[in-house]
Protein backbone atom coordinates (compact mmCIF):
# COMPACT_ATOMS: atom_id res chain seq x y z
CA UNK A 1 153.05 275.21 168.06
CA UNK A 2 156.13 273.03 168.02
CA UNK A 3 159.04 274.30 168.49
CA UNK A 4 162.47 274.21 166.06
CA UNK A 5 166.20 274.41 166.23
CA UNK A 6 168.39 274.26 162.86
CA UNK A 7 171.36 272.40 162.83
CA UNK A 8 174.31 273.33 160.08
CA UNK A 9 176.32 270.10 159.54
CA UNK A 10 179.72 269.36 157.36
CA UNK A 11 179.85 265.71 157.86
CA UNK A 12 176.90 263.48 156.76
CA UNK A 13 177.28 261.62 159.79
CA UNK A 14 176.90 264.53 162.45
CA UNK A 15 173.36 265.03 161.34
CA UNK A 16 172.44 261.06 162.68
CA UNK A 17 174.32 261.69 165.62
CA UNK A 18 173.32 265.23 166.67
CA UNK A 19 169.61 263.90 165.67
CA UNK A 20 169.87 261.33 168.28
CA UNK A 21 171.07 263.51 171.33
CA UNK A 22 168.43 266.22 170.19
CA UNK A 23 165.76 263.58 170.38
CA UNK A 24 166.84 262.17 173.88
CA UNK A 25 167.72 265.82 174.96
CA UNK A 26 164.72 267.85 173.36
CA UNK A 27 162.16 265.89 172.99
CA UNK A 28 159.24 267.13 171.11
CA UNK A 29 161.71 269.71 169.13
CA UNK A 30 161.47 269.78 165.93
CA UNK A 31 165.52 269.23 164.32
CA UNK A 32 165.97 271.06 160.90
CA UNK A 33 169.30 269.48 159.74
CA UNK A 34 171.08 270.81 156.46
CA UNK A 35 174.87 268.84 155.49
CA UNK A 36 177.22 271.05 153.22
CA UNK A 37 179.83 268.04 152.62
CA UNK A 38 181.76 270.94 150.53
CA UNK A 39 182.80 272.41 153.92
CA UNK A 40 185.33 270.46 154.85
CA UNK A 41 187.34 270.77 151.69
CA UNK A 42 187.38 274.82 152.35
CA UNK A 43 190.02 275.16 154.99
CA UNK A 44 192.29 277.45 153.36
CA UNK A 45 192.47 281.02 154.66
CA UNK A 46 191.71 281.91 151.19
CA UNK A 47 188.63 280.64 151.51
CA UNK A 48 187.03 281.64 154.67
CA UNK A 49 185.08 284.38 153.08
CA UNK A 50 183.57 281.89 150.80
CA UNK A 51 182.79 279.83 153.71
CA UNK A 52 180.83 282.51 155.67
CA UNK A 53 178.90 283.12 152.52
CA UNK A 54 177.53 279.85 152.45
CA UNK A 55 176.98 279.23 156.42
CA UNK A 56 175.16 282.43 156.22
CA UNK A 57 172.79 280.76 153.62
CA UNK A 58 172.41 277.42 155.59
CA UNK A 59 171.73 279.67 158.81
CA UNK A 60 169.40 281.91 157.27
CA UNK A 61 167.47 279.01 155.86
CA UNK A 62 167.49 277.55 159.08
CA UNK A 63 165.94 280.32 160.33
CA UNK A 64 163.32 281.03 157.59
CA UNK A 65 162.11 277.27 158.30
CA UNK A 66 161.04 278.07 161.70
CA UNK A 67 164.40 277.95 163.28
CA UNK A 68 164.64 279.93 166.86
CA UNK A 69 168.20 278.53 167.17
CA UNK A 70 170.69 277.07 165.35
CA UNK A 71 173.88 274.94 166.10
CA UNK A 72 177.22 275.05 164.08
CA UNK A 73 178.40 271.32 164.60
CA UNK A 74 181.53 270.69 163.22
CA UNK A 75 184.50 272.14 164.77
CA UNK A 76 186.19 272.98 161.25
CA UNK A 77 183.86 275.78 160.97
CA UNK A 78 186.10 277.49 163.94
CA UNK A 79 185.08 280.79 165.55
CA UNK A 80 182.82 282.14 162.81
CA UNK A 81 179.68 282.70 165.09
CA UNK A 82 180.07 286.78 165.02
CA UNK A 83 180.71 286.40 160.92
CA UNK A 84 177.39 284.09 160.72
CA UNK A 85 175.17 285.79 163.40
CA UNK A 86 173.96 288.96 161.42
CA UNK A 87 172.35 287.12 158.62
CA UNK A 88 170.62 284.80 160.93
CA UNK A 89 167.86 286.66 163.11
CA UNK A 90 168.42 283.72 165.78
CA UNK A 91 170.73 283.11 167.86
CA UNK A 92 173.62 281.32 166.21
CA UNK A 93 176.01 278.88 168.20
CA UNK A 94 178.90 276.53 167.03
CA UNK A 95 180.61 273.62 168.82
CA UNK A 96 183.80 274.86 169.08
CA UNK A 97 182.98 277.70 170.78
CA UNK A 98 180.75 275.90 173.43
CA UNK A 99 183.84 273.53 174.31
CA UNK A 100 185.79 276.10 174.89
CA UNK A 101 183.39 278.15 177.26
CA UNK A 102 182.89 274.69 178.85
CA UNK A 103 186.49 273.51 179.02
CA UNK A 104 187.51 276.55 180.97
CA UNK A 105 185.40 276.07 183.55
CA UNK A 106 187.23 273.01 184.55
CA UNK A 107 190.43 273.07 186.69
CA UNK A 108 193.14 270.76 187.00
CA UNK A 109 194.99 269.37 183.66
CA UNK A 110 192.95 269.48 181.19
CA UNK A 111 193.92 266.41 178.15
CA UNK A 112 192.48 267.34 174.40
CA UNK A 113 192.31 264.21 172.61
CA UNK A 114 191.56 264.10 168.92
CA UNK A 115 191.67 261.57 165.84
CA UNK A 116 191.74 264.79 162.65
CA UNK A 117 194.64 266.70 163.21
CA UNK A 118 193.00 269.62 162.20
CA UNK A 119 190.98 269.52 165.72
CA UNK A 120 193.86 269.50 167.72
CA UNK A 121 194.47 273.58 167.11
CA UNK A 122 191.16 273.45 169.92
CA UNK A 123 193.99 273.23 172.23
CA UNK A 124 195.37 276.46 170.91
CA UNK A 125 191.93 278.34 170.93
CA UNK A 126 191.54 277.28 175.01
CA UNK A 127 195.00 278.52 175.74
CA UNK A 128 194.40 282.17 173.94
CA UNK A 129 191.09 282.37 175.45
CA UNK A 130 192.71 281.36 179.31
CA UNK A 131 194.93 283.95 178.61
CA UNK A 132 192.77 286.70 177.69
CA UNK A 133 190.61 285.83 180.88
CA UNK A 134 194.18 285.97 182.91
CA UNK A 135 194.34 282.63 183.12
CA UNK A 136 196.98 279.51 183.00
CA UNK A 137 195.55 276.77 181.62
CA UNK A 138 197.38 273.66 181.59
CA UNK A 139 196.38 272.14 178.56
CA UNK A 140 198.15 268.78 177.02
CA UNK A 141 197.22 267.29 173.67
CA UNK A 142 196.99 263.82 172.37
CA UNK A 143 196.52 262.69 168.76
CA UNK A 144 195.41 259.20 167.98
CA UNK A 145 197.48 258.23 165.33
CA UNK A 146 196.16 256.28 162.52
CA UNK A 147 192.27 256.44 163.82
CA UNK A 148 191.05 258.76 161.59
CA UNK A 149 192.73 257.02 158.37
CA UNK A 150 191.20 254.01 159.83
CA UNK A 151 187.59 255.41 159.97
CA UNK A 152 188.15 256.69 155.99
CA UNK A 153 189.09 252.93 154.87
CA UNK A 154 186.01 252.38 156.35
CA UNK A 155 187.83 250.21 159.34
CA UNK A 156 185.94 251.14 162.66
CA UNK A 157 187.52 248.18 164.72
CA UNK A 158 190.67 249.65 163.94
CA UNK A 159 189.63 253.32 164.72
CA UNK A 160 187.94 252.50 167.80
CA UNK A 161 191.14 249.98 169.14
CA UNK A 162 193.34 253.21 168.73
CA UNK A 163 191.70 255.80 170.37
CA UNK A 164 190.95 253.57 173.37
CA UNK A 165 194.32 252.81 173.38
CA UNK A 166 195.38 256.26 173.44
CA UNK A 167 192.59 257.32 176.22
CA UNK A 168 193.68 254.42 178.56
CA UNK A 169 197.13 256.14 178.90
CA UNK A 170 196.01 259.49 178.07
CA UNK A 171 193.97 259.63 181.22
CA UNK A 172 196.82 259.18 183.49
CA UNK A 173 198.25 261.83 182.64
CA UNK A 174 195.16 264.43 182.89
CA UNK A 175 192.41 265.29 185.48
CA UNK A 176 190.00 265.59 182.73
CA UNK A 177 189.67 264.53 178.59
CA UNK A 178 188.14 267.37 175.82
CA UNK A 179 187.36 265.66 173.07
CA UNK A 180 185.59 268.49 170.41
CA UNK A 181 186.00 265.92 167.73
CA UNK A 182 182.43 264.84 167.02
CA UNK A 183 183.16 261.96 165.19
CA UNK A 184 184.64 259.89 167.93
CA UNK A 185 181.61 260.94 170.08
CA UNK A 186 180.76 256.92 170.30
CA UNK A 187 184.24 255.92 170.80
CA UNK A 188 184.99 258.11 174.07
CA UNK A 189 181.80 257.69 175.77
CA UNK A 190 181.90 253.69 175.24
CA UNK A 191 185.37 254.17 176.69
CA UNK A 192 184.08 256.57 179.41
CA UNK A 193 181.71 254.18 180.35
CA UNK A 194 183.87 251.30 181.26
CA UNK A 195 187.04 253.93 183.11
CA UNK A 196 184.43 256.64 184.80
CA UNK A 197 187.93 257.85 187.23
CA UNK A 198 188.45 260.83 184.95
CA UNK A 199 185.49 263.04 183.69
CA UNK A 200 185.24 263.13 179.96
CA UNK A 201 184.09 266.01 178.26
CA UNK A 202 182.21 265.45 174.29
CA UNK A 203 181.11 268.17 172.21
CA UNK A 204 177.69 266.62 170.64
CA UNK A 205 175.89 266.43 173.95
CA UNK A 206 177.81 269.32 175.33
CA UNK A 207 176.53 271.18 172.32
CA UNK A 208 172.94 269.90 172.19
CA UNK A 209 172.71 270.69 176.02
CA UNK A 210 173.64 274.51 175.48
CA UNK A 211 171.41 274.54 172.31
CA UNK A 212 168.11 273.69 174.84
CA UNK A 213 169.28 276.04 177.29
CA UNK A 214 169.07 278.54 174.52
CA UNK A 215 165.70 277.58 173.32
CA UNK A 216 164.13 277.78 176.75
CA UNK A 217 165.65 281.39 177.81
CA UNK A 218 163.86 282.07 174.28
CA UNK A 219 160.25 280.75 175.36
């Protein structure tokens, strides 16, 4: 029987992009994708209840469709996993917290680049989590100003000129980039690509890597 993983997405777009990777990544895995564009609009403390409420329904429909796994991909959803995971009957895992399990194995300075400026508080999440491991972390952050207004006029030349420009001195200054912004996914790896001297570290195929290692310690 074929096997299935859910994906919960908050963006429209994640769910082409995170179809891709699983494709190249899990081939033969069948990708149950479900986009709650309401999400994003729910950042307010206030709210968070409300938003656990309805990831719990995306997760447990995941899971009634066949789902053995299912992956969280959009960092605003933060570090609900433990709120999420009891209503789910499969194991539940979210992008943010896979970046930051990744990110602290690395040593050296470690850059956080983002477009949203909402993403940048990763940077805050890796330090507390160093810290309750008894670490030091040197963590620096860099915004690329005006890319994601850019990307919501629709203007990807724009987007894509500014956060290349910001990488290109960004990565003298760090011995390795974090980027848990999905959304510029393309951007940094085209970038990555053509300046391979510093590692770059992207949270869709970071994610959909972990998400197969789950699925096969499940067989």
């Amino acid at each position: 029987m074929r096997r299935k993983v859910g994906m919960v997405h908050a963006v429209y777009d994640n769910g082409r992009l995170f179809g891709q990777l699983a494709a190249e990544l899990m081939p033969g895995v069948e990708v149950i994708q479900f986009v709650d564009g309401g999400l994003p609009a729910m950042s307010a403390d206030s709210l968070r209840p409300r938003v656990i409420a309805r990831l719990r329904a995306l997760v447990s429909a995941a899971a009634e469709s066949g789902a053995e796994a299912v992956l969280l991909t959009c960092t605003a959803f933060g570090r609900l996993v433990d709120d999420i995971q009891s209503a789910a009957g499969c194991p539940v895992l979210a992008v943010l917290e896979v970046m930051v399990e990744e990110a602290l194995k690395l040593r050296g300075t470690v850059g956080v680049i983002s477009s949203h400026p909402a993403t940048l508080s990763f940077a805050q999440v890796l330090r507390q989590q160093a810290s309750l491991e008894g670490r030091t972390l040197d963590v620096r952050v860099r915004a690329c100003t005006g890319a994601f207004e850019a990307m919501q006029r629709g203007d990807r030349a724009t987007h894509d000129r500014i956060v290349h420009e910001t990488l290109k001195d960004f990565v003298t200054q760090v011995d390795v980039v974090v980027a848990p912004q999905p959304s510029i996914e393309a951007t940094i790896q085209e970038f990555a690509r053509l300046n391979p001297a510093v590692p770059v570290l992207t949270s869709p195929r970071v994610s959909v890597l972990r998400l197969k290692q789950t699925l096969e310690a499940l067989a």
